[in-house]
PDB file of N, CA and C in Angstrom:
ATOM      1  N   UNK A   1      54.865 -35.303  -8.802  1.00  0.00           N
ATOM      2  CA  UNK A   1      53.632 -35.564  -8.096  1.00  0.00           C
ATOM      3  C   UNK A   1      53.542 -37.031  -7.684  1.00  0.00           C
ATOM      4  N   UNK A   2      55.183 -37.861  -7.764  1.00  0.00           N
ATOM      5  CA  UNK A   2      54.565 -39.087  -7.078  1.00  0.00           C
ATOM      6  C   UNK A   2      55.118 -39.214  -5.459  1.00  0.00           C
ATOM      7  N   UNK A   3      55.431 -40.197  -5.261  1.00  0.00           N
ATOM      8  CA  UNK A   3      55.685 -40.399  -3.979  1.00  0.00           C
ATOM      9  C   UNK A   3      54.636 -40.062  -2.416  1.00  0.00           C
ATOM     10  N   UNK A   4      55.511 -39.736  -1.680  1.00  0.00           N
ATOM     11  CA  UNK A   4      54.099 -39.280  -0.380  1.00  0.00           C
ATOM     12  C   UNK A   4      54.482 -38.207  -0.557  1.00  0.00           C
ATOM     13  N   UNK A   5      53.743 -37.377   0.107  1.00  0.00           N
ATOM     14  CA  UNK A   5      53.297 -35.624   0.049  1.00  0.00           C
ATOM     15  C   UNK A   5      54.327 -35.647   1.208  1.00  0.00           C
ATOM     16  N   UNK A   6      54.264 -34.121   1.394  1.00  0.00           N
ATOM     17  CA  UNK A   6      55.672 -33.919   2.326  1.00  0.00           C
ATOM     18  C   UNK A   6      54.647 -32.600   3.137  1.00  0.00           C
ATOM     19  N   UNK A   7      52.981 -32.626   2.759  1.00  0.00           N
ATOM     20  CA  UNK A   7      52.892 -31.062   3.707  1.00  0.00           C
ATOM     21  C   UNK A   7      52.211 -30.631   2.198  1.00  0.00           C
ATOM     22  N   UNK A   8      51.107 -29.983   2.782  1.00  0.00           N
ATOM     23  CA  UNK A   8      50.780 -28.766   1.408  1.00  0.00           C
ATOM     24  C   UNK A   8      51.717 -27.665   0.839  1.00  0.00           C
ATOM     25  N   UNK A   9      52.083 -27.078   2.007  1.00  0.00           N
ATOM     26  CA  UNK A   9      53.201 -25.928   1.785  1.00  0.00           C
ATOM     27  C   UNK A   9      54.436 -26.777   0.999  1.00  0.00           C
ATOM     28  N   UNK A  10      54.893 -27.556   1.344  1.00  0.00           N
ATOM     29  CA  UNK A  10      56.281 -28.500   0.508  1.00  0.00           C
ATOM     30  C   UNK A  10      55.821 -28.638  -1.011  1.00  0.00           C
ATOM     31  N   UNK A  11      54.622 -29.490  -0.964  1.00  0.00           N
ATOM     32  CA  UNK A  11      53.576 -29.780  -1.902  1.00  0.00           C
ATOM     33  C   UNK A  11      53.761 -28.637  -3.258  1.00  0.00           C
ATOM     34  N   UNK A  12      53.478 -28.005  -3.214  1.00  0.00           N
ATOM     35  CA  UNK A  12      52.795 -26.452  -3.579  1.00  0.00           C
ATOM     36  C   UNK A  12      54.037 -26.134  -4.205  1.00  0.00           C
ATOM     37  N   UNK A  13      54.831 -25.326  -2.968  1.00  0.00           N
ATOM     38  CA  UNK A  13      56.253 -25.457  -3.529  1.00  0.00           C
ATOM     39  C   UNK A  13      57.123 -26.038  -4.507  1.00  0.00           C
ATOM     40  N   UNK A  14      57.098 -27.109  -4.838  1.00  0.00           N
ATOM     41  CA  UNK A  14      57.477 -27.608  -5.569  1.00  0.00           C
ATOM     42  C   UNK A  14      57.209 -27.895  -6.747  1.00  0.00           C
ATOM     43  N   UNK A  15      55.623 -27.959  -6.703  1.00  0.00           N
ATOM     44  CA  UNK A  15      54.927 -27.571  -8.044  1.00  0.00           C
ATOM     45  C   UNK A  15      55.061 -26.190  -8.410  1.00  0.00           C
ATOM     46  N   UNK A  16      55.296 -25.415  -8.075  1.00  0.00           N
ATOM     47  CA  UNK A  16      55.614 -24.036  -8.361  1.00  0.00           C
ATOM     48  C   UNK A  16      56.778 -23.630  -8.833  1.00  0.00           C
ATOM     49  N   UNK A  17      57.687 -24.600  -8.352  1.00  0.00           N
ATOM     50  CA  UNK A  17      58.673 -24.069  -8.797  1.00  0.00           C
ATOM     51  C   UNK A  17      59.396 -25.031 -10.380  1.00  0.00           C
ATOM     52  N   UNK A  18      57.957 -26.239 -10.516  1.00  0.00           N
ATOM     53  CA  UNK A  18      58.205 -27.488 -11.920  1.00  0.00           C
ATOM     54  C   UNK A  18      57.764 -25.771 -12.508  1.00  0.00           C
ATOM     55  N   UNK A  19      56.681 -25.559 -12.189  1.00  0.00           N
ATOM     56  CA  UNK A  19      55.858 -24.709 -13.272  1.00  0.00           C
ATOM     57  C   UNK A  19      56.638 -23.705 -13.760  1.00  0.00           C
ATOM     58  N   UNK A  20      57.325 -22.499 -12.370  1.00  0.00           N
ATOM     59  CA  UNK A  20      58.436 -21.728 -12.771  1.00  0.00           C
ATOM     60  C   UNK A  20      59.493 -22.447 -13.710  1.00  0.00           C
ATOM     61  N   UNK A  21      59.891 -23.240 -13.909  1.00  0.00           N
ATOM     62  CA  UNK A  21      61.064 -23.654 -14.700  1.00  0.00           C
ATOM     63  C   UNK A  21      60.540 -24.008 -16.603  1.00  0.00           C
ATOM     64  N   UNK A  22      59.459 -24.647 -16.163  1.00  0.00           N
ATOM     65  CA  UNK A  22      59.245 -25.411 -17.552  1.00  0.00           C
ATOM     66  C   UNK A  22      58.465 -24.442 -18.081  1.00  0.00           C
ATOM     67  N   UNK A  23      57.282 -23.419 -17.703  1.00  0.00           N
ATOM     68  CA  UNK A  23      57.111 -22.687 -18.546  1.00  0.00           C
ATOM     69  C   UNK A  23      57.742 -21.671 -19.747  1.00  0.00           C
ATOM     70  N   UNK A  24      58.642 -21.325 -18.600  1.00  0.00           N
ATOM     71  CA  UNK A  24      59.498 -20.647 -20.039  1.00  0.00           C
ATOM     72  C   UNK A  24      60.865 -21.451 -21.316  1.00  0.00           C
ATOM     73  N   UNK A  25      60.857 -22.869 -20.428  1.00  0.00           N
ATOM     74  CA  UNK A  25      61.803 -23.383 -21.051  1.00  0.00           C
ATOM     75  C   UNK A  25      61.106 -23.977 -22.386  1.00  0.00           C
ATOM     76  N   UNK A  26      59.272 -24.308 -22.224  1.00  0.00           N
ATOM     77  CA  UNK A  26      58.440 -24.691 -23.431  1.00  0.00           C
ATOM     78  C   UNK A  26      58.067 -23.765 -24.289  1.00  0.00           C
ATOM     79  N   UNK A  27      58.224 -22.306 -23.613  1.00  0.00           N
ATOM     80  CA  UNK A  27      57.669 -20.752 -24.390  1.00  0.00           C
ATOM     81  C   UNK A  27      58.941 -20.980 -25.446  1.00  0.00           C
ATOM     82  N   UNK A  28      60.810 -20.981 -25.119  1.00  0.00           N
ATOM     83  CA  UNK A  28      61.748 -21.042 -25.320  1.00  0.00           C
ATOM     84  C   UNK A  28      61.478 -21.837 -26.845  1.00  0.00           C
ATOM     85  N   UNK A  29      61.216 -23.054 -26.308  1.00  0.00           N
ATOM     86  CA  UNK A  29      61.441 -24.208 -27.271  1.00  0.00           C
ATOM     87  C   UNK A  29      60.187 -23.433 -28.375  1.00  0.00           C
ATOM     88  N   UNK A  30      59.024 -23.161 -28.417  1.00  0.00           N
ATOM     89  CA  UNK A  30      58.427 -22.679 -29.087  1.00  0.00           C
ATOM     90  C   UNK A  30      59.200 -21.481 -30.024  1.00  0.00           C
ATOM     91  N   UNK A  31      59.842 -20.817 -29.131  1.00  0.00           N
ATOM     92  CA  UNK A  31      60.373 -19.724 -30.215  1.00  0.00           C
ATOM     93  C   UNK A  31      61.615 -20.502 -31.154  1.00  0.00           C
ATOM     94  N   UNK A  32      62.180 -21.851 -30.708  1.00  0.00           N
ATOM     95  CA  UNK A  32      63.004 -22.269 -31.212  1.00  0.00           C
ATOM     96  C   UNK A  32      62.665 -22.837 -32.676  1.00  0.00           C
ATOM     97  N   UNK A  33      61.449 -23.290 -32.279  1.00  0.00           N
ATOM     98  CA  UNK A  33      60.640 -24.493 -33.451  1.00  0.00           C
ATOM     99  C   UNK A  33      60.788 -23.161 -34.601  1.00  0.00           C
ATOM    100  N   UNK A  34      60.121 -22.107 -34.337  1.00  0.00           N
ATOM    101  CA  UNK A  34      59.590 -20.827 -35.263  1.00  0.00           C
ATOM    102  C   UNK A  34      61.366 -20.492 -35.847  1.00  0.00           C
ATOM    103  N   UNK A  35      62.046 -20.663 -35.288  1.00  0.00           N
ATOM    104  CA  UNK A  35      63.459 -19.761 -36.024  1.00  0.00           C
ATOM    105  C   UNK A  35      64.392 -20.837 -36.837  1.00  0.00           C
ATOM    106  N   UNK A  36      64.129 -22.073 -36.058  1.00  0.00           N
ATOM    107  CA  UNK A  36      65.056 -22.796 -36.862  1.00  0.00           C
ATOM    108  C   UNK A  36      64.335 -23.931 -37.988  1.00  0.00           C
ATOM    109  N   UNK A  37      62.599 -24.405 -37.493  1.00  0.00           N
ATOM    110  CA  UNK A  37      62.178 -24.760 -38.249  1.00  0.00           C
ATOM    111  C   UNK A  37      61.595 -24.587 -39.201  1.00  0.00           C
ATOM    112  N   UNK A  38      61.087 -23.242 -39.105  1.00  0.00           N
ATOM    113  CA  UNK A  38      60.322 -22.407 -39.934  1.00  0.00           C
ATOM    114  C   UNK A  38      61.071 -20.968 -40.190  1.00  0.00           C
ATOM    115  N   UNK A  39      62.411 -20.924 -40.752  1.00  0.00           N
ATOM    116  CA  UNK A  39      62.604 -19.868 -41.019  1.00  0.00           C
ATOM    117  C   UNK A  39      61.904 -18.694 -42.436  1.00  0.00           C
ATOM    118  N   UNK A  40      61.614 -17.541 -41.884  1.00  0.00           N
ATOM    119  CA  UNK A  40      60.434 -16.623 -42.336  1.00  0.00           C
ATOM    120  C   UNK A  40      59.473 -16.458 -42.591  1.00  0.00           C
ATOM    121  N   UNK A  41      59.009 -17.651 -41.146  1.00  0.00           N
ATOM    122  CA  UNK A  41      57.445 -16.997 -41.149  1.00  0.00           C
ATOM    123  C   UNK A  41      57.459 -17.804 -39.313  1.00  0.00           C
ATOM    124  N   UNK A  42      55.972 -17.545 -39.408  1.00  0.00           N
ATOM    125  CA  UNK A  42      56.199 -18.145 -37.665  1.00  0.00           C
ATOM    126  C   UNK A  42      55.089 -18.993 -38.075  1.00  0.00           C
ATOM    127  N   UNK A  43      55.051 -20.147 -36.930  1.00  0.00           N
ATOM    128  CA  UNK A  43      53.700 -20.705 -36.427  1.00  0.00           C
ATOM    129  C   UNK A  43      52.449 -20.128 -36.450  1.00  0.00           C
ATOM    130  N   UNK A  44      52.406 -18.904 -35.504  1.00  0.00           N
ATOM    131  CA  UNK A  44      51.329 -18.069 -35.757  1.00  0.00           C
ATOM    132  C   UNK A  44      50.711 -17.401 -36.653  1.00  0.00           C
ATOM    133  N   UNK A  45      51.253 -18.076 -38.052  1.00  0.00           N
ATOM    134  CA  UNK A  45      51.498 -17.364 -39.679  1.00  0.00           C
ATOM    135  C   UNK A  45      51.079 -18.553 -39.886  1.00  0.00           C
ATOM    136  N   UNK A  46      51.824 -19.840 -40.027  1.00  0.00           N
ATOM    137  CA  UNK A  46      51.402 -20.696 -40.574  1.00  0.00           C
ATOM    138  C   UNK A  46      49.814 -21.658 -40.167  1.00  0.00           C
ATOM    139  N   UNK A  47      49.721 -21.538 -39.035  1.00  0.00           N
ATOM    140  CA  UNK A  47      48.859 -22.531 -38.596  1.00  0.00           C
ATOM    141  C   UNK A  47      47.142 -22.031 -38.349  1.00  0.00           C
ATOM    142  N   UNK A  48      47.081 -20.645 -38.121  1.00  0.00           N
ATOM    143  CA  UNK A  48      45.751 -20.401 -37.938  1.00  0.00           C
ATOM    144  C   UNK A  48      45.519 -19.553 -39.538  1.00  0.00           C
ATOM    145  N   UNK A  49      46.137 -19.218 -40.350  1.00  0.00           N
ATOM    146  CA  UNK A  49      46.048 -18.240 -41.601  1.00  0.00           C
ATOM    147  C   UNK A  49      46.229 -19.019 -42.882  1.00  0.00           C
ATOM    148  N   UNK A  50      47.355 -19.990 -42.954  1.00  0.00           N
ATOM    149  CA  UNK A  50      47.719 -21.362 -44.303  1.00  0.00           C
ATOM    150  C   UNK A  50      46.734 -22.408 -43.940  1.00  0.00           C
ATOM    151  N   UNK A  51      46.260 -22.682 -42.311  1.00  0.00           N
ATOM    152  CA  UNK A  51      45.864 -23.694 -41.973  1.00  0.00           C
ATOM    153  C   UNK A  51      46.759 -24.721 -42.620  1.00  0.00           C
ATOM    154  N   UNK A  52      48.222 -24.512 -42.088  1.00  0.00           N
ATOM    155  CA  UNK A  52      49.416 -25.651 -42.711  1.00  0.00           C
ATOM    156  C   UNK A  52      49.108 -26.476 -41.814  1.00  0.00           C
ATOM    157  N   UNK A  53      48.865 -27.878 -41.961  1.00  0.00           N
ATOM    158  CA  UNK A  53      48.927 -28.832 -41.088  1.00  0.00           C
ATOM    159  C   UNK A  53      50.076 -29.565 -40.509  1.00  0.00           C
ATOM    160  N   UNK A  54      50.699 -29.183 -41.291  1.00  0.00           N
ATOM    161  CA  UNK A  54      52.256 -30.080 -41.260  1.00  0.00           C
ATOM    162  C   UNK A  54      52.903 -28.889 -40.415  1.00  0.00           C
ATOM    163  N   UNK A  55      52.905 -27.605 -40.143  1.00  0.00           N
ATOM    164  CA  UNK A  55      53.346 -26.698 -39.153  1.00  0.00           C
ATOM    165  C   UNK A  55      52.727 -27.039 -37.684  1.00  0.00           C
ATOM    166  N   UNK A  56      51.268 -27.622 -37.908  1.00  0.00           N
ATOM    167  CA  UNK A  56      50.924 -27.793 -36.512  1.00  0.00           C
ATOM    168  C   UNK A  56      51.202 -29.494 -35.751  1.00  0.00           C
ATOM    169  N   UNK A  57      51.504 -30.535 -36.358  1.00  0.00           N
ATOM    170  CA  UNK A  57      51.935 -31.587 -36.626  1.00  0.00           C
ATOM    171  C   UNK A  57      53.532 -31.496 -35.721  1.00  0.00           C
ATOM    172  N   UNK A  58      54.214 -30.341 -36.258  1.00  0.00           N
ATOM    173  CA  UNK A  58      55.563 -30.310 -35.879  1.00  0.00           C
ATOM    174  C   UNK A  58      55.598 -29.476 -34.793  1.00  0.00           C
ATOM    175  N   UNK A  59      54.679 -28.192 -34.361  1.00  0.00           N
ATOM    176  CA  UNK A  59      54.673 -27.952 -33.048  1.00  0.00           C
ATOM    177  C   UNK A  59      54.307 -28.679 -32.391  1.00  0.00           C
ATOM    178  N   UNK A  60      53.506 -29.359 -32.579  1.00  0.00           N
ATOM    179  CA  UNK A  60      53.048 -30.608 -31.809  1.00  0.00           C
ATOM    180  C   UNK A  60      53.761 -31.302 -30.843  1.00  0.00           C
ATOM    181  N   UNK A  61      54.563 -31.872 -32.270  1.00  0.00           N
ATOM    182  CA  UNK A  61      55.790 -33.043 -31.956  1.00  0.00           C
ATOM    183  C   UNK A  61      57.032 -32.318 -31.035  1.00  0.00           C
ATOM    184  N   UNK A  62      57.315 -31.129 -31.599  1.00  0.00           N
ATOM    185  CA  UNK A  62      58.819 -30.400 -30.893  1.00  0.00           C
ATOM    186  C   UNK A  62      58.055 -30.139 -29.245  1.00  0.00           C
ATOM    187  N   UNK A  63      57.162 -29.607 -28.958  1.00  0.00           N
ATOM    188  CA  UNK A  63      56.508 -29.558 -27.483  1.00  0.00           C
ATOM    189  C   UNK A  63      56.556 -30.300 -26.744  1.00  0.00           C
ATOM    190  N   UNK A  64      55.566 -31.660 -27.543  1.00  0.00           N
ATOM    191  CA  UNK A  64      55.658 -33.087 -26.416  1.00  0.00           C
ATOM    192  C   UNK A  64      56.562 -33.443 -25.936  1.00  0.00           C
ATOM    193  N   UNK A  65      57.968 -33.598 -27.064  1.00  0.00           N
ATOM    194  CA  UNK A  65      59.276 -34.205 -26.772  1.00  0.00           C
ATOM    195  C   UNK A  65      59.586 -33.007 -26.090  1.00  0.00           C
ATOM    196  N   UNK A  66      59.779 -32.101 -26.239  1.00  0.00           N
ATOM    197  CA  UNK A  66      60.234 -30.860 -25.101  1.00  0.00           C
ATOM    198  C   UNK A  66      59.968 -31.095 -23.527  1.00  0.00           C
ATOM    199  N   UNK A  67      58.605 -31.398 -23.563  1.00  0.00           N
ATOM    200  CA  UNK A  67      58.157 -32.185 -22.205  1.00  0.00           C
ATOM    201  C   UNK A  67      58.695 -32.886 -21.816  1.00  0.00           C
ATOM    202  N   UNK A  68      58.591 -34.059 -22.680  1.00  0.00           N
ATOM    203  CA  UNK A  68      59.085 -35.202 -22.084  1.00  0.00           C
ATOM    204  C   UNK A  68      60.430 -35.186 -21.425  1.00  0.00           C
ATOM    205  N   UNK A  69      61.416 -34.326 -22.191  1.00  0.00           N
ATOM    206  CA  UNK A  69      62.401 -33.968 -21.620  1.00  0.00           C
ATOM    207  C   UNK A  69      62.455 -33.534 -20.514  1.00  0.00           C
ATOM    208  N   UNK A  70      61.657 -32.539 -20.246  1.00  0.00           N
ATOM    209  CA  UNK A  70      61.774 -31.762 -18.939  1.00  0.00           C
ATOM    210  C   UNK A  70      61.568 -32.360 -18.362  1.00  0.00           C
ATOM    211  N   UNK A  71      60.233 -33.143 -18.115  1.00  0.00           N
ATOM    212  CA  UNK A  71      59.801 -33.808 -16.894  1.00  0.00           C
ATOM    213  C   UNK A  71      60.859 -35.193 -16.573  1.00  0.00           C
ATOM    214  N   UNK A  72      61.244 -35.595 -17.620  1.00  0.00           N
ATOM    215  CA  UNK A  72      62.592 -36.590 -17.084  1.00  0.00           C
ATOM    216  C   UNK A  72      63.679 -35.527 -16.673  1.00  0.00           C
ATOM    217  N   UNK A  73      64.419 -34.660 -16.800  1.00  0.00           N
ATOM    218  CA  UNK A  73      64.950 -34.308 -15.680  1.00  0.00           C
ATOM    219  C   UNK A  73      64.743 -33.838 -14.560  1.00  0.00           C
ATOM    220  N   UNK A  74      63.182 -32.728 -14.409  1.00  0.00           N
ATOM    221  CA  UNK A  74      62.641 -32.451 -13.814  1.00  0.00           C
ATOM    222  C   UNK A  74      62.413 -33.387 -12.372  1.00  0.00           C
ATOM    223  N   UNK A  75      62.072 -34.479 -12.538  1.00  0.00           N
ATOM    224  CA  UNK A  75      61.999 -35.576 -11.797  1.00  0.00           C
ATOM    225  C   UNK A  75      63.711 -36.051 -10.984  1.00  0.00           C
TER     226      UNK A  75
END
């Protein structure tokens, strides 16, 4: 989203297609956090039911940096 616009349609496009890519590559990384960081149980076990804080702390952390990743290559 920096630079000059190229056109709504270009515009659009291209955000559509950040969104197509990184959504499932952050869904991905989510299932990753659950299998390799938390083996036998999930996030969705730990964080709304233990109220583990340290499970939500580390999805946290594995997401952002997941981002951050993307959007530096993304770019």
């Amino acid at each position: 989203m920096r630079g000059e616009g190229k056109g709504w349609a270009a515009d659009l496009q291209s955000v559509g297609l950040d969104l197509a890519l990184s959504v499932p590559l952050l869904q991905g990384m989510r299932w990753l956090v659950d299998r390799v960081l938390l083996p036998g149980t999930t996030l969705q076990h730990e964080i709304p039911e233990d109220q583990n804080v340290g499970a939500a702390l580390m999805e946290f952390t594995a997401l952002v940096t997941g981002a951050g990743v993307l959007a530096y290559y993304l770019n």
